[in-house]
N, C-alpha and C. Protein backbone atom coordinates (compact mmCIF):
# COMPACT_ATOMS: atom_id res chain seq x y z
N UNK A 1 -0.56 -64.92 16.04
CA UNK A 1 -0.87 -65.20 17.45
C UNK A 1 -0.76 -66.70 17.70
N UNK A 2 0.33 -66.95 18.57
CA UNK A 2 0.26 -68.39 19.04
C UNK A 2 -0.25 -68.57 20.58
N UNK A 3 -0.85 -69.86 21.08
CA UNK A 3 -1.46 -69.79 22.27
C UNK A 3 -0.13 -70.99 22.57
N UNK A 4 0.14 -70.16 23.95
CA UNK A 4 1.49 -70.99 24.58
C UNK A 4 1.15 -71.95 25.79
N UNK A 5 0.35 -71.68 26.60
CA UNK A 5 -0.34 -72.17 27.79
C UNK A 5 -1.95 -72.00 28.19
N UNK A 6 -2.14 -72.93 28.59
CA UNK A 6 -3.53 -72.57 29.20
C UNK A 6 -3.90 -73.44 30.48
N UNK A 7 -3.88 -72.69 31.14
CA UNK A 7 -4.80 -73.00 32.52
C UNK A 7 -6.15 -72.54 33.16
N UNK A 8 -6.75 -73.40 34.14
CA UNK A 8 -7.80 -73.39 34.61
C UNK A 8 -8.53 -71.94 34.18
N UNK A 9 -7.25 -71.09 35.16
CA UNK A 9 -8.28 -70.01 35.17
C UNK A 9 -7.21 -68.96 33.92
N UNK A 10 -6.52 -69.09 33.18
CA UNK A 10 -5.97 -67.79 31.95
C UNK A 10 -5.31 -69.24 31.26
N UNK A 11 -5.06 -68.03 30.06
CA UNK A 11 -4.21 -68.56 29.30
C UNK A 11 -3.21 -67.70 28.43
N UNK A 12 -2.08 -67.79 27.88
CA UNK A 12 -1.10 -66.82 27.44
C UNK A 12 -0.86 -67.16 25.91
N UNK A 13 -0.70 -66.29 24.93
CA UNK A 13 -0.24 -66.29 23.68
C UNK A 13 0.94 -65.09 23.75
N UNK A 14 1.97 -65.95 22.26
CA UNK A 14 2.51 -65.34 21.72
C UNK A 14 2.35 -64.34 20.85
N UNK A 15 2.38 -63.16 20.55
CA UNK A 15 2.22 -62.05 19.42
C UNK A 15 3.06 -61.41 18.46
N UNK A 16 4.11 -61.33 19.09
CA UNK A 16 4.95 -60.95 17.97
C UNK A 16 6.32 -60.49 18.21
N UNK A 17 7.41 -60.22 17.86
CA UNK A 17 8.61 -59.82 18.34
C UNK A 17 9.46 -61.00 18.93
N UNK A 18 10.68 -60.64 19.76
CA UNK A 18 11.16 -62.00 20.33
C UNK A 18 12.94 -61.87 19.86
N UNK A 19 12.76 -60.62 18.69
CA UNK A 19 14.50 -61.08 17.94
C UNK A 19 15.24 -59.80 18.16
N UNK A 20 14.75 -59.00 17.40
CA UNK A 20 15.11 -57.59 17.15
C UNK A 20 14.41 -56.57 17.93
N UNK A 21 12.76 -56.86 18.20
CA UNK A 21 12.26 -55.96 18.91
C UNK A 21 11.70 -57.04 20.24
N UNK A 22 11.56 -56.37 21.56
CA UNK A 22 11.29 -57.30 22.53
C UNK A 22 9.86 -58.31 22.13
N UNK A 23 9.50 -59.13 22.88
CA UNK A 23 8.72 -60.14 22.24
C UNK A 23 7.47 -59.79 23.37
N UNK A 24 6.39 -59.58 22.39
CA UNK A 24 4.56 -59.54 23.21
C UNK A 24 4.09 -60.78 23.44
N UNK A 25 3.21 -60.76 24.87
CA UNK A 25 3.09 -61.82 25.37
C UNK A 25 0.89 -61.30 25.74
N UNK A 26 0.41 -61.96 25.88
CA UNK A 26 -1.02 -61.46 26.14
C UNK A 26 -1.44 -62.42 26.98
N UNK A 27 -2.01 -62.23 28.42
CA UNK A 27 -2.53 -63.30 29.26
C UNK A 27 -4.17 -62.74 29.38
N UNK A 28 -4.55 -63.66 29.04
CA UNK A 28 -6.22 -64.06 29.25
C UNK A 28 -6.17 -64.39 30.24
N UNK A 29 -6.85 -63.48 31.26
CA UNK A 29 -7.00 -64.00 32.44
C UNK A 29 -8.31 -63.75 33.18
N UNK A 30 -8.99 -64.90 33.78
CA UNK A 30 -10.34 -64.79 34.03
C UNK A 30 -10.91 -63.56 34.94
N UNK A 31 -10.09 -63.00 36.21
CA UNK A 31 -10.01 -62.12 36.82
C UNK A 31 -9.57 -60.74 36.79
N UNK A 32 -8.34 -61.10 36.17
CA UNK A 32 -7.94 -59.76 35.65
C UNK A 32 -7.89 -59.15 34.38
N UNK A 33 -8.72 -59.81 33.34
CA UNK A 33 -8.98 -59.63 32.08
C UNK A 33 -7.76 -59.88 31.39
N UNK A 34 -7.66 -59.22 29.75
CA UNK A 34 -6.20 -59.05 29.08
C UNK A 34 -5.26 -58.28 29.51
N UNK A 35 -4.34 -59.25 29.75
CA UNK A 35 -3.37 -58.18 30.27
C UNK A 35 -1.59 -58.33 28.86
N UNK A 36 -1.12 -57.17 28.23
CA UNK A 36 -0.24 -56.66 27.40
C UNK A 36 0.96 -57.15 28.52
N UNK A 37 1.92 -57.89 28.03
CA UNK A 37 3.60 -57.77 28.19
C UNK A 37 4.31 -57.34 27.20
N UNK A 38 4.74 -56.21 27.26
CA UNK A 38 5.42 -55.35 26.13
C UNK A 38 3.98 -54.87 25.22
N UNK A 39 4.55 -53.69 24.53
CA UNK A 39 3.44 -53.24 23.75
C UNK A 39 3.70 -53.71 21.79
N UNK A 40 2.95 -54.36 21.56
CA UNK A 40 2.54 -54.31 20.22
C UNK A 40 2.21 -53.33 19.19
N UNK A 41 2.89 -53.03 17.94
CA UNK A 41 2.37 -52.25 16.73
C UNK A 41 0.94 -52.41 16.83
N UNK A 42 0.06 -50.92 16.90
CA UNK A 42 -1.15 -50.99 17.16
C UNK A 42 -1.86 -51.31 16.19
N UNK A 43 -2.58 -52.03 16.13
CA UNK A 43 -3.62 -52.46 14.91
C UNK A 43 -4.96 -53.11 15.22
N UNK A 44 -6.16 -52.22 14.71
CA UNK A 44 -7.15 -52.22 15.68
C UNK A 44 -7.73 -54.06 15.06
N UNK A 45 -7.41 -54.64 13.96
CA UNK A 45 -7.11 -56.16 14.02
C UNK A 45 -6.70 -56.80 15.03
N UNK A 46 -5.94 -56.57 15.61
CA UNK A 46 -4.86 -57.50 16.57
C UNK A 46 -5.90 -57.01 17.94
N UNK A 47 -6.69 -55.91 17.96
CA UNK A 47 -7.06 -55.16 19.10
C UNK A 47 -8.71 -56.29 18.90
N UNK A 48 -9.13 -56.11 17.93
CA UNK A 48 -10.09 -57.12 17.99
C UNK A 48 -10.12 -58.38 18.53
N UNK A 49 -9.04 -59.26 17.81
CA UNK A 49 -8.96 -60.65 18.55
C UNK A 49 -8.16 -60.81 19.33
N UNK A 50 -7.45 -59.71 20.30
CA UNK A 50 -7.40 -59.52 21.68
C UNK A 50 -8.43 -59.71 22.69
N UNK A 51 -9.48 -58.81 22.36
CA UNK A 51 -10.88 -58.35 23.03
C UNK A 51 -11.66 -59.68 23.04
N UNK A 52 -11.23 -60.03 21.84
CA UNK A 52 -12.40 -61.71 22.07
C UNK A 52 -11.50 -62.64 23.14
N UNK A 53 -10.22 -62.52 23.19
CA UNK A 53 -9.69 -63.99 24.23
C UNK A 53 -10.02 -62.51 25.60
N UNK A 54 -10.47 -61.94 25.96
CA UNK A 54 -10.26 -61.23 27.27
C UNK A 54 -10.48 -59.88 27.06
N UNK A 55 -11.21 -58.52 27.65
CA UNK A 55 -11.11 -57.43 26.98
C UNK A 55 -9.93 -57.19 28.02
N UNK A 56 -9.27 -56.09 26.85
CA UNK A 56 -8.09 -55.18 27.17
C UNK A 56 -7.80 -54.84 28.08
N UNK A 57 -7.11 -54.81 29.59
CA UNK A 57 -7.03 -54.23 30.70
C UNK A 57 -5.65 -53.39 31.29
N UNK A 58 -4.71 -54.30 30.58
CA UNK A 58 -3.70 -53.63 31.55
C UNK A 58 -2.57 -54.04 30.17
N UNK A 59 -1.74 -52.33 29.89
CA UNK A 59 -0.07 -52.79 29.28
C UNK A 59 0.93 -52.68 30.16
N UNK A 60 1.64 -54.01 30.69
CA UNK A 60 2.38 -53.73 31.26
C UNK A 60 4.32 -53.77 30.55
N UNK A 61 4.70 -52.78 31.02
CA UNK A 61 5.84 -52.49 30.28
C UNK A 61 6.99 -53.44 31.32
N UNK A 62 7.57 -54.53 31.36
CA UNK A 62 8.99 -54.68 32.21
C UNK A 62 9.73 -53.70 31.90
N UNK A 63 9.94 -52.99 30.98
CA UNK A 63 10.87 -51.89 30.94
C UNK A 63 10.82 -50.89 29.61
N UNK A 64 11.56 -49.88 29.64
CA UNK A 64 11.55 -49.17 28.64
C UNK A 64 11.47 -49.67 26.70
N UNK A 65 11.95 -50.79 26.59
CA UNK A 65 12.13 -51.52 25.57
C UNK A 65 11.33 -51.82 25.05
N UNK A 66 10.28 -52.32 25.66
CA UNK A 66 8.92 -52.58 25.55
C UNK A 66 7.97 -52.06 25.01
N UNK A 67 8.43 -50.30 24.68
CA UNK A 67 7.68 -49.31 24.44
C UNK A 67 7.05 -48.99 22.97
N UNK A 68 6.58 -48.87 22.44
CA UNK A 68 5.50 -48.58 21.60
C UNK A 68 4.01 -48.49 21.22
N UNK A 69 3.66 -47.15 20.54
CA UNK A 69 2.59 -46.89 20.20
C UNK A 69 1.58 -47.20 21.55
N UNK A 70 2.39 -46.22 22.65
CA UNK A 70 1.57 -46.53 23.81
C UNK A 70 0.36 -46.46 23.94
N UNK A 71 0.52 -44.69 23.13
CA UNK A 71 -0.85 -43.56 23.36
C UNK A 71 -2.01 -44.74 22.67
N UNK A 72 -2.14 -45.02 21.77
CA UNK A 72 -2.86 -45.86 21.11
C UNK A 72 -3.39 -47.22 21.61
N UNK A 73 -2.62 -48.01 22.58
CA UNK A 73 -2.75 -48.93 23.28
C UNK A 73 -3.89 -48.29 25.13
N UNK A 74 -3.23 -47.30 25.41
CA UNK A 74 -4.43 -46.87 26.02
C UNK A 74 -5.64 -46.36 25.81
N UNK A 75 -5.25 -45.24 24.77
CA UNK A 75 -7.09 -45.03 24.34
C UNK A 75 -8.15 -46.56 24.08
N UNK A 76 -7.42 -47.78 23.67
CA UNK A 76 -8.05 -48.64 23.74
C UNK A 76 -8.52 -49.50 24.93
N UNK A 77 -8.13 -48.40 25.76
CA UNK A 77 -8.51 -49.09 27.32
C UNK A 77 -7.56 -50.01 28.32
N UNK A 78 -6.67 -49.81 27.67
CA UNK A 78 -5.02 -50.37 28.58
C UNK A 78 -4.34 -49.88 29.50
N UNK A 79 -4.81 -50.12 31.22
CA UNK A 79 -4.01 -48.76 31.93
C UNK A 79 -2.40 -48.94 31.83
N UNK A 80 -1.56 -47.96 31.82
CA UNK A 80 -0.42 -49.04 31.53
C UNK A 80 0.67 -48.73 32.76
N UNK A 81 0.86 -49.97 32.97
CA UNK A 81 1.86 -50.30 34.13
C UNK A 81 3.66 -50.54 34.54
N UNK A 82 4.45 -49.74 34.84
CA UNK A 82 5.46 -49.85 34.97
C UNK A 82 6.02 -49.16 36.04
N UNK A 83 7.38 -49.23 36.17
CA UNK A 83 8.24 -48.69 37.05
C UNK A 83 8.45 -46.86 36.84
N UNK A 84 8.28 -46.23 37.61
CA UNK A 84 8.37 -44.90 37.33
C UNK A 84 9.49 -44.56 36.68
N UNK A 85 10.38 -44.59 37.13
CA UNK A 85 11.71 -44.58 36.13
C UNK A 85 11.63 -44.52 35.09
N UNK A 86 11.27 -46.26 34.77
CA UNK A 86 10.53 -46.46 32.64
C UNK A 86 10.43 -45.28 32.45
N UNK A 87 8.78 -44.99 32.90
CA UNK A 87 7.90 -44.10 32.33
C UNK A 87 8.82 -42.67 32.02
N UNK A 88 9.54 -42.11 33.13
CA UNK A 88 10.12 -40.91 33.03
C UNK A 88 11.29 -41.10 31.65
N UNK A 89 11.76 -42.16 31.86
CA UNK A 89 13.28 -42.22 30.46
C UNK A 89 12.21 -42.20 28.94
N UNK A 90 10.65 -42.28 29.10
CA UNK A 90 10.02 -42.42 28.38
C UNK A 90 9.19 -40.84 28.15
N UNK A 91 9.15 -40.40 28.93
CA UNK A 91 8.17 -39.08 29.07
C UNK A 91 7.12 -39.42 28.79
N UNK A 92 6.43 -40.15 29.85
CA UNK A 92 5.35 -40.98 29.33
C UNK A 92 4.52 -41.07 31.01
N UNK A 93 3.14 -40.83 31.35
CA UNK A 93 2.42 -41.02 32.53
C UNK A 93 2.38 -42.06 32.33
N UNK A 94 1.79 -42.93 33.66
CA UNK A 94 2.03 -44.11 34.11
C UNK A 94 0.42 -43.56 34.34
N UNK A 95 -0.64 -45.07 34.88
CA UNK A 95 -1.70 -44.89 35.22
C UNK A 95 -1.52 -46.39 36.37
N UNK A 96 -0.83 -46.49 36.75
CA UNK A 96 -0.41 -47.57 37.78
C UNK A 96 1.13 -47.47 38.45
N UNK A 97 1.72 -46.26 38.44
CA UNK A 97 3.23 -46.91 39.14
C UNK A 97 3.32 -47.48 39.93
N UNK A 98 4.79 -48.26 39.36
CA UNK A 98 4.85 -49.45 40.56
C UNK A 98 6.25 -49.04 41.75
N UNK A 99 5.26 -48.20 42.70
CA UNK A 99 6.59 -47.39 43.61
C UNK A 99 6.15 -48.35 44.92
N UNK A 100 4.86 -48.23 45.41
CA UNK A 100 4.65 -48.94 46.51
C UNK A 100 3.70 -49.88 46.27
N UNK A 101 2.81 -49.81 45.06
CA UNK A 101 2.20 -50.54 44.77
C UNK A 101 2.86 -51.88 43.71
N UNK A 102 2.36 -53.30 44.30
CA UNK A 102 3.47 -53.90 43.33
C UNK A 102 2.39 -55.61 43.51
N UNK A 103 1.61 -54.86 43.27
CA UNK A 103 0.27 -56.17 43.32
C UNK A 103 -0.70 -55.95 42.17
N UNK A 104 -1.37 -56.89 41.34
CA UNK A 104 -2.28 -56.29 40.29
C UNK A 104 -3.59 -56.80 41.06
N UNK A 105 -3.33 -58.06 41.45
CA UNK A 105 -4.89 -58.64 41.73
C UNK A 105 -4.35 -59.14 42.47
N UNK A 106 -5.28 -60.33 43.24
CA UNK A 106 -4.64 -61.34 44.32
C UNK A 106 -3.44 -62.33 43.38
N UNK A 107 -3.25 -62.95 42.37
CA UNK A 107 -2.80 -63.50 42.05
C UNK A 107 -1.59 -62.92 41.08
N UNK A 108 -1.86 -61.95 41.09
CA UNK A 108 -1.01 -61.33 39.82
C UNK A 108 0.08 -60.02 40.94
N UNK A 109 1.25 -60.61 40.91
CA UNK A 109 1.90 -59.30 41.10
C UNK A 109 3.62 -59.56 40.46
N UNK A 110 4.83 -58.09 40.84
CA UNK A 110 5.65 -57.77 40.73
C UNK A 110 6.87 -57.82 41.08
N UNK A 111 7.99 -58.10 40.54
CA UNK A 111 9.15 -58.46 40.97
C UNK A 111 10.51 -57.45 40.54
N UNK A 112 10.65 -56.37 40.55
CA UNK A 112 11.80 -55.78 40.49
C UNK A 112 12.95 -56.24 40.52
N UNK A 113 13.52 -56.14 39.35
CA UNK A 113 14.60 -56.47 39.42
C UNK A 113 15.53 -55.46 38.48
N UNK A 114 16.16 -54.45 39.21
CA UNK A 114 16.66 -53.22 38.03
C UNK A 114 18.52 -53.67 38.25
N UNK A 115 18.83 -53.43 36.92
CA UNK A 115 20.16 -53.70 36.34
C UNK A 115 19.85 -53.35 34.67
N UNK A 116 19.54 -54.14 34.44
CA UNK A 116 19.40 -54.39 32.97
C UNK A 116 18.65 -52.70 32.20
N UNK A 117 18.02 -52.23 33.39
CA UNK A 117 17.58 -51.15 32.97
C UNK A 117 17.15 -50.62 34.52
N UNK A 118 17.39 -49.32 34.64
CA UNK A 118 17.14 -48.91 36.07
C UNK A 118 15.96 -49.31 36.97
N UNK A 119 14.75 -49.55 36.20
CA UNK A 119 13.43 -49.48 36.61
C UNK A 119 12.87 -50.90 35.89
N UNK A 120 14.15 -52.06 35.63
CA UNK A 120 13.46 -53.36 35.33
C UNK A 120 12.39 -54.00 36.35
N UNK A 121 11.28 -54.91 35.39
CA UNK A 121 10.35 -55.29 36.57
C UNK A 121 9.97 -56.81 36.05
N UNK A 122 9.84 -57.51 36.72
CA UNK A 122 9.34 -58.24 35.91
C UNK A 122 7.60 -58.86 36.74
N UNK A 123 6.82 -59.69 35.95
CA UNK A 123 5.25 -59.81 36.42
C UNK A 123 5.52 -61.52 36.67
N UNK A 124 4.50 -61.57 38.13
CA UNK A 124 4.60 -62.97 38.26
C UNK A 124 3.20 -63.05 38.46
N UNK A 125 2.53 -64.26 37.93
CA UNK A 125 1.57 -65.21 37.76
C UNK A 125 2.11 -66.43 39.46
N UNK A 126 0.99 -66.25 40.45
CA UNK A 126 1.37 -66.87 41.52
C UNK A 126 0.39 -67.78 41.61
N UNK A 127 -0.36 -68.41 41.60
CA UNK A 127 -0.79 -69.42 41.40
C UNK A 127 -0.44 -70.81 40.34
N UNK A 128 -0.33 -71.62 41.27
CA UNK A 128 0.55 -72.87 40.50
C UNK A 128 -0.49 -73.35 38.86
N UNK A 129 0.65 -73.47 38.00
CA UNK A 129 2.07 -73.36 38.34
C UNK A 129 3.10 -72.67 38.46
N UNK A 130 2.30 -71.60 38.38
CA UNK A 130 3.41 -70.45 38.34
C UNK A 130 4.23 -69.67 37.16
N UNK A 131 4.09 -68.72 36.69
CA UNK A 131 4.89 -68.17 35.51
C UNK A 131 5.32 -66.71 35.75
N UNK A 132 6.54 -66.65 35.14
CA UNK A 132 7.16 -65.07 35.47
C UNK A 132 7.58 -64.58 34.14
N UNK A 133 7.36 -63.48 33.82
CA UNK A 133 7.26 -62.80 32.87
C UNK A 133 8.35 -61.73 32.80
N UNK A 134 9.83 -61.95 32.89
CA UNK A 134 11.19 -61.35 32.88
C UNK A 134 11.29 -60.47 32.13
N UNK A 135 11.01 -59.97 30.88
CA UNK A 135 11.44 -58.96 29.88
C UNK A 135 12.17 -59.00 29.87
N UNK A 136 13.47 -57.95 29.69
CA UNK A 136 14.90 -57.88 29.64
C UNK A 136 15.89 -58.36 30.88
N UNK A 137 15.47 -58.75 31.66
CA UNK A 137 16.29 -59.79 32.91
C UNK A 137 17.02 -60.52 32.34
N UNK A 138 16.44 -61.30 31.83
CA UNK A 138 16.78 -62.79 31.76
C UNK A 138 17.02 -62.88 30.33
N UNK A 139 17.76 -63.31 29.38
CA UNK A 139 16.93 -63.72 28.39
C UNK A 139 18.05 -65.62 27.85
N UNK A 140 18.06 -65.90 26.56
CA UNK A 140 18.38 -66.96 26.03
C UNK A 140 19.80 -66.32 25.05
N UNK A 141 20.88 -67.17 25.34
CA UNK A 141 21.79 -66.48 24.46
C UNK A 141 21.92 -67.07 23.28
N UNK A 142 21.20 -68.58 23.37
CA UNK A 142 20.65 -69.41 22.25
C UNK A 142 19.49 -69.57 21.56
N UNK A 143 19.14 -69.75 20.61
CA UNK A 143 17.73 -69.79 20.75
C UNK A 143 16.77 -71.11 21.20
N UNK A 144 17.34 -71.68 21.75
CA UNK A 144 17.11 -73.14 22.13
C UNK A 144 17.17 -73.31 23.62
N UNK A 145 17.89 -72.42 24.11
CA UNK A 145 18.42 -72.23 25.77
C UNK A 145 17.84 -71.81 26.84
N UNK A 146 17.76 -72.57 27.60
CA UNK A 146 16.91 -71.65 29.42
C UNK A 146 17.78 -70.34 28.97
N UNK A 147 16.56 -69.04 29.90
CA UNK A 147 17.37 -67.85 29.78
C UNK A 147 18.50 -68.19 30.81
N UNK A 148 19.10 -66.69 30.66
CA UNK A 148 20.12 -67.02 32.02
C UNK A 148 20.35 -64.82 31.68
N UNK A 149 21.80 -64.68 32.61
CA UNK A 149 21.54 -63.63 32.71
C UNK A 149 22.85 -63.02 31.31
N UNK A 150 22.70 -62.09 30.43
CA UNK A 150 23.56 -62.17 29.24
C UNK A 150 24.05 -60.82 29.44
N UNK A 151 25.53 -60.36 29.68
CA UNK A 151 25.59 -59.12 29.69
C UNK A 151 25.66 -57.96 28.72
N UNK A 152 25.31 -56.74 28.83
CA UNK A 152 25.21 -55.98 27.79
C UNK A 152 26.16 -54.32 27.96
N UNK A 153 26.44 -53.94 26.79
CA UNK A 153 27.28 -52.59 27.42
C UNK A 153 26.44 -51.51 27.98
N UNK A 154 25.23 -51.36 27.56
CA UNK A 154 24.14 -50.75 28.19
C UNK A 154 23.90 -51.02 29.21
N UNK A 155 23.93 -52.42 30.19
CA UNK A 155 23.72 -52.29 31.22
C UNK A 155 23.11 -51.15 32.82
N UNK A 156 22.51 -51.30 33.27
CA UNK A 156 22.29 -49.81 33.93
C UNK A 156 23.44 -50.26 35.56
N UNK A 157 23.26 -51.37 35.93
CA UNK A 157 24.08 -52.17 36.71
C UNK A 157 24.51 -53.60 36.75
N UNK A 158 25.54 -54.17 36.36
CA UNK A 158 25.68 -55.63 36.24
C UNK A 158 25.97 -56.14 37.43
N UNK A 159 26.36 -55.06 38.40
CA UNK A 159 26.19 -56.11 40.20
C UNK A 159 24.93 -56.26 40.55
N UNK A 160 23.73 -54.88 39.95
CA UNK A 160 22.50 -55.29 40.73
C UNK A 160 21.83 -56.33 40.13
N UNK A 161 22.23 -56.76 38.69
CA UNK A 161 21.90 -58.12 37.63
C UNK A 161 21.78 -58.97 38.56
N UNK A 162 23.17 -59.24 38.63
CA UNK A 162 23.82 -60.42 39.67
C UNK A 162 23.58 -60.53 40.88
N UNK A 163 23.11 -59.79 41.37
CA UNK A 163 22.81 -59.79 42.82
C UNK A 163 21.15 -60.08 43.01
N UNK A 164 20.39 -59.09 42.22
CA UNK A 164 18.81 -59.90 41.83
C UNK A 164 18.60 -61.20 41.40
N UNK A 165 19.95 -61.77 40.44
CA UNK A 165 19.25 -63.41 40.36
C UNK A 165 19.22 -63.98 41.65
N UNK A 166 20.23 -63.71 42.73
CA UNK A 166 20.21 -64.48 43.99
C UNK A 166 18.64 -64.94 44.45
N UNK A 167 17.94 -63.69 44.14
CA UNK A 167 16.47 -63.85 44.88
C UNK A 167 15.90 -64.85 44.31
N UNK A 168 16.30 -65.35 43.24
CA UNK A 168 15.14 -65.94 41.82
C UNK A 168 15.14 -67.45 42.85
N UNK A 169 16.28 -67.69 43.89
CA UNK A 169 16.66 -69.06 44.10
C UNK A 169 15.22 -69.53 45.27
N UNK A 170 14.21 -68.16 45.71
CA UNK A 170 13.53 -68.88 46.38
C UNK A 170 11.90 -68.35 45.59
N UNK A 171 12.08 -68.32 44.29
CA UNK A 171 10.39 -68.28 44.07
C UNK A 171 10.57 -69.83 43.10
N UNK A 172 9.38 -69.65 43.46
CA UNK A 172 8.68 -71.08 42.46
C UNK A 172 8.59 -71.25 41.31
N UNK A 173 8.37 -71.24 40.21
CA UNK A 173 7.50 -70.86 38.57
C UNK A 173 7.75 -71.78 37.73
N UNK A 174 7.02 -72.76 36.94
CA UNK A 174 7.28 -73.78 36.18
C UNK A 174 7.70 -73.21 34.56
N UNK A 175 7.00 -72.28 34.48
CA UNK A 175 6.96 -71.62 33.34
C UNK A 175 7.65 -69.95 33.53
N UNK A 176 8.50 -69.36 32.19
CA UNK A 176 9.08 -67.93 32.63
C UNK A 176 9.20 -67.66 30.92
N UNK A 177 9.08 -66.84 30.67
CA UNK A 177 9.04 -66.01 29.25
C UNK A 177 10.21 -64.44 29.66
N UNK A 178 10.85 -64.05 28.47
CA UNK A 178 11.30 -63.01 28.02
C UNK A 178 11.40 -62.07 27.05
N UNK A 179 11.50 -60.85 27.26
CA UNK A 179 11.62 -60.30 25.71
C UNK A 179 12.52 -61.11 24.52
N UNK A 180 13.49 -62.17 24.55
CA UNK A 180 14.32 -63.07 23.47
C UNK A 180 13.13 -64.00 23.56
N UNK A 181 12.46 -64.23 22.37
CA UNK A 181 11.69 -65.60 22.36
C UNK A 181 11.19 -65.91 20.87
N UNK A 182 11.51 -67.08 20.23
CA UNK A 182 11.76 -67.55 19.10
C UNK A 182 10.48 -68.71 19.17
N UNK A 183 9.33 -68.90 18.47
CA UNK A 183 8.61 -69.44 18.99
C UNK A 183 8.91 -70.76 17.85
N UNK A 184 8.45 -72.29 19.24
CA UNK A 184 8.75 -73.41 19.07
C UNK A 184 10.11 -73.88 18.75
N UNK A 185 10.79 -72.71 19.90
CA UNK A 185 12.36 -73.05 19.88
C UNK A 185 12.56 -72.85 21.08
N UNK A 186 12.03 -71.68 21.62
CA UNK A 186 12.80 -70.69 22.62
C UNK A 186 12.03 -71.97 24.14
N UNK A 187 12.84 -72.98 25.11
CA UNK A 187 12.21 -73.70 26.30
C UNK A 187 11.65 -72.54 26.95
N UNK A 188 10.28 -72.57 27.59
CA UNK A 188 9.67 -71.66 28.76
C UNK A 188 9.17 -72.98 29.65
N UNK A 189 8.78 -73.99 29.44
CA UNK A 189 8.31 -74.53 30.70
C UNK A 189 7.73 -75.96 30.19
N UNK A 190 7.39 -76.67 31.45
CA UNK A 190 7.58 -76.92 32.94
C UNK A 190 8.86 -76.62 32.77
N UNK A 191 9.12 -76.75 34.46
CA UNK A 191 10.76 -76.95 34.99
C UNK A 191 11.82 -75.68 35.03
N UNK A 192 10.74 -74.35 34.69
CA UNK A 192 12.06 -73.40 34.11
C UNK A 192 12.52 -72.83 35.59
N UNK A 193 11.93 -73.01 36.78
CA UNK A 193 12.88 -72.72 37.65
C UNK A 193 13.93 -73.49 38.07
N UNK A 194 14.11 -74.63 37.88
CA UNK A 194 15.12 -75.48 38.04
C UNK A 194 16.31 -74.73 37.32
N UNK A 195 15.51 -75.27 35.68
CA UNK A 195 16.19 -75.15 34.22
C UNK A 195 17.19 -73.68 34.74
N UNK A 196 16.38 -72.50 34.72
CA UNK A 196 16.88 -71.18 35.10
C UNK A 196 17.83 -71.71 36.24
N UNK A 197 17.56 -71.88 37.24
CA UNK A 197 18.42 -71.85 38.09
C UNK A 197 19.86 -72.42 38.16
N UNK A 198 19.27 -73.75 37.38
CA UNK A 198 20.84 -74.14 36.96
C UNK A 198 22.21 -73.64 36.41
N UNK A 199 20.92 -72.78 35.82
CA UNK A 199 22.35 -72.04 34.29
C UNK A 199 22.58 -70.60 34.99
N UNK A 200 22.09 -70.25 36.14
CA UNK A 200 22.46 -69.13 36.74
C UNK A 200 23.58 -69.34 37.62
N UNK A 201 23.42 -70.44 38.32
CA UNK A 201 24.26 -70.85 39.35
C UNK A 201 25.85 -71.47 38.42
N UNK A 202 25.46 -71.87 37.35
CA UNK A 202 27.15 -72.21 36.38
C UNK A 202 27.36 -71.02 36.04
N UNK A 203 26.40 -69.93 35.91
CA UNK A 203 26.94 -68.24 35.25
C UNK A 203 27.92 -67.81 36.59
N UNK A 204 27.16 -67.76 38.24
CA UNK A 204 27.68 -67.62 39.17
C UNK A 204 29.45 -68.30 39.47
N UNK A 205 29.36 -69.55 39.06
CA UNK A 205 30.80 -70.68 39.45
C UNK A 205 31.54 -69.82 38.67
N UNK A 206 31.23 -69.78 37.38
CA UNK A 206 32.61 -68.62 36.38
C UNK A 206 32.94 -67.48 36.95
C-alpha cells in the first residue's frame, strides 16, 4: 500500500496491480468513507488496514476489467458500483447502477465514457483539486507518460473513444489515475489536465 495524495478532506493510496491486471486505487474519504477503484484479491489483511484509513463503503468498478472476487468484497460491506452493462457482461447485481443515477455524494460523482468497453465510467473527485479516476479510458503507453488514449483490438468503439476525449477539454482535475500505473513512475499530478490534454490533442493532429 502506497499513499499517493492527501488532502484536507481524503486521501488516496496505491494497492496493487497497474501492469497485467488493472491497478487498485482506495480513497479515504471523510464523507464518503472508503471507497474501492477496481477490486482487489480479497484478503481479510488488506480488508483490515483498509478499515483503519476509512471503513469500507463503496467498490466501484470503471469497467468490467476491474472485476474480482466481488462476492467477497461485498459481504465485507462494499456496495458495488458500476455501469449496468459491466455488471450484465459480468452476471453480476449491481447495488448502485449508474443509469440515471451518476452522483455518489455532493462531491463525488461520474463520467461515462464507453468505447473502451461499452459501459466505461470513469469517477471524479470535484472538489479542488480535482482528480479523475479513468480505468481503462485513458491509460500511459509508457510507463513514464501522461495517459492519452491507446488503441486496442477489443475496443467496444474507437469513434466513441475519440469523441469522449473531446469532453475531457472542459473539466478541471490536477490529478487523474488509470488502470496502467507503475508506481513512482507512472505522472498523475498536478497539471494532468493540461499534461492529458496535450497529448490528446497531438493524438487528435495525427
Amino acid at each position: 500500500m502506497l499513499e499517493l495524495c492527501s488532502f484536507f478532506d481524503r486521501k488516496i493510496f496505491y494497492l496493487e496491480g497497474g501492469s497485467e491486471t488493472p491497478a487498485v486505487f482506495y480513497i479515504a474519504d471523510r464523507d464518503a468513507g472508503g471507497v474501492l477503484i477496481n477490486a482487489p484479491r480479497h484478503d481479510p489483511n488488506l480488508l483490515a488496514r483498509l478499515e483503519q484509513l476509512a471503513p469500507l463503503k463503496v467498490l466501484f468498478l470503471p469497467s468490467r476489467f476491474g472485476a474480482q472476487d466481488v462476492d467477497a468484497w461485498r459481504a465485507a460491506g462494499a456496495r458495488l458500483v458500476a455501469q449496468p452493462v459491466e455488471a450484465r457482461s459480468l452476471g453480476i447485481e449491481l447495488d448502485v447502477p449508474l443509469d440515471s443515477k451518476l452522483r455518489l455524494t455532493r462531491t463525488i460523482d461520474f463520467l461515462p465514457m464507453a468505447g473502451r468497453t461499452a459501459g466505461s465510467c470513469a469517477l471524479r473527485l470535484r472538489n479542488k483539486p480535482g482528480v479523475v479516476f479513468f480505468g481503462p479510458i485513458l491509460e500511459n503507453d509508457e510507463p513514464d507518460a501522461w495517459p492519452t488514449l491507446v488503441p486496442h483490438d477489443d475496443d467496444q468503439s474507437w469513434e466513441n473513444r475519440l469523441f469522449g476525449s473531446l469532453g475531457l477539454q472542459d473539466i478541471a482535475f490536477e490529478y487523474a489515475f488509470t488502470d496502467r500505473f507503475q508506481p513512482h513512475r507512472s505522472p498523475f499530478g498536478p497539471g494532468a489536465d493540461r499534461a492529458i490534454g496535450a497529448r490528446l490533442a497531438q493524438l487528435l493532429e495525427d
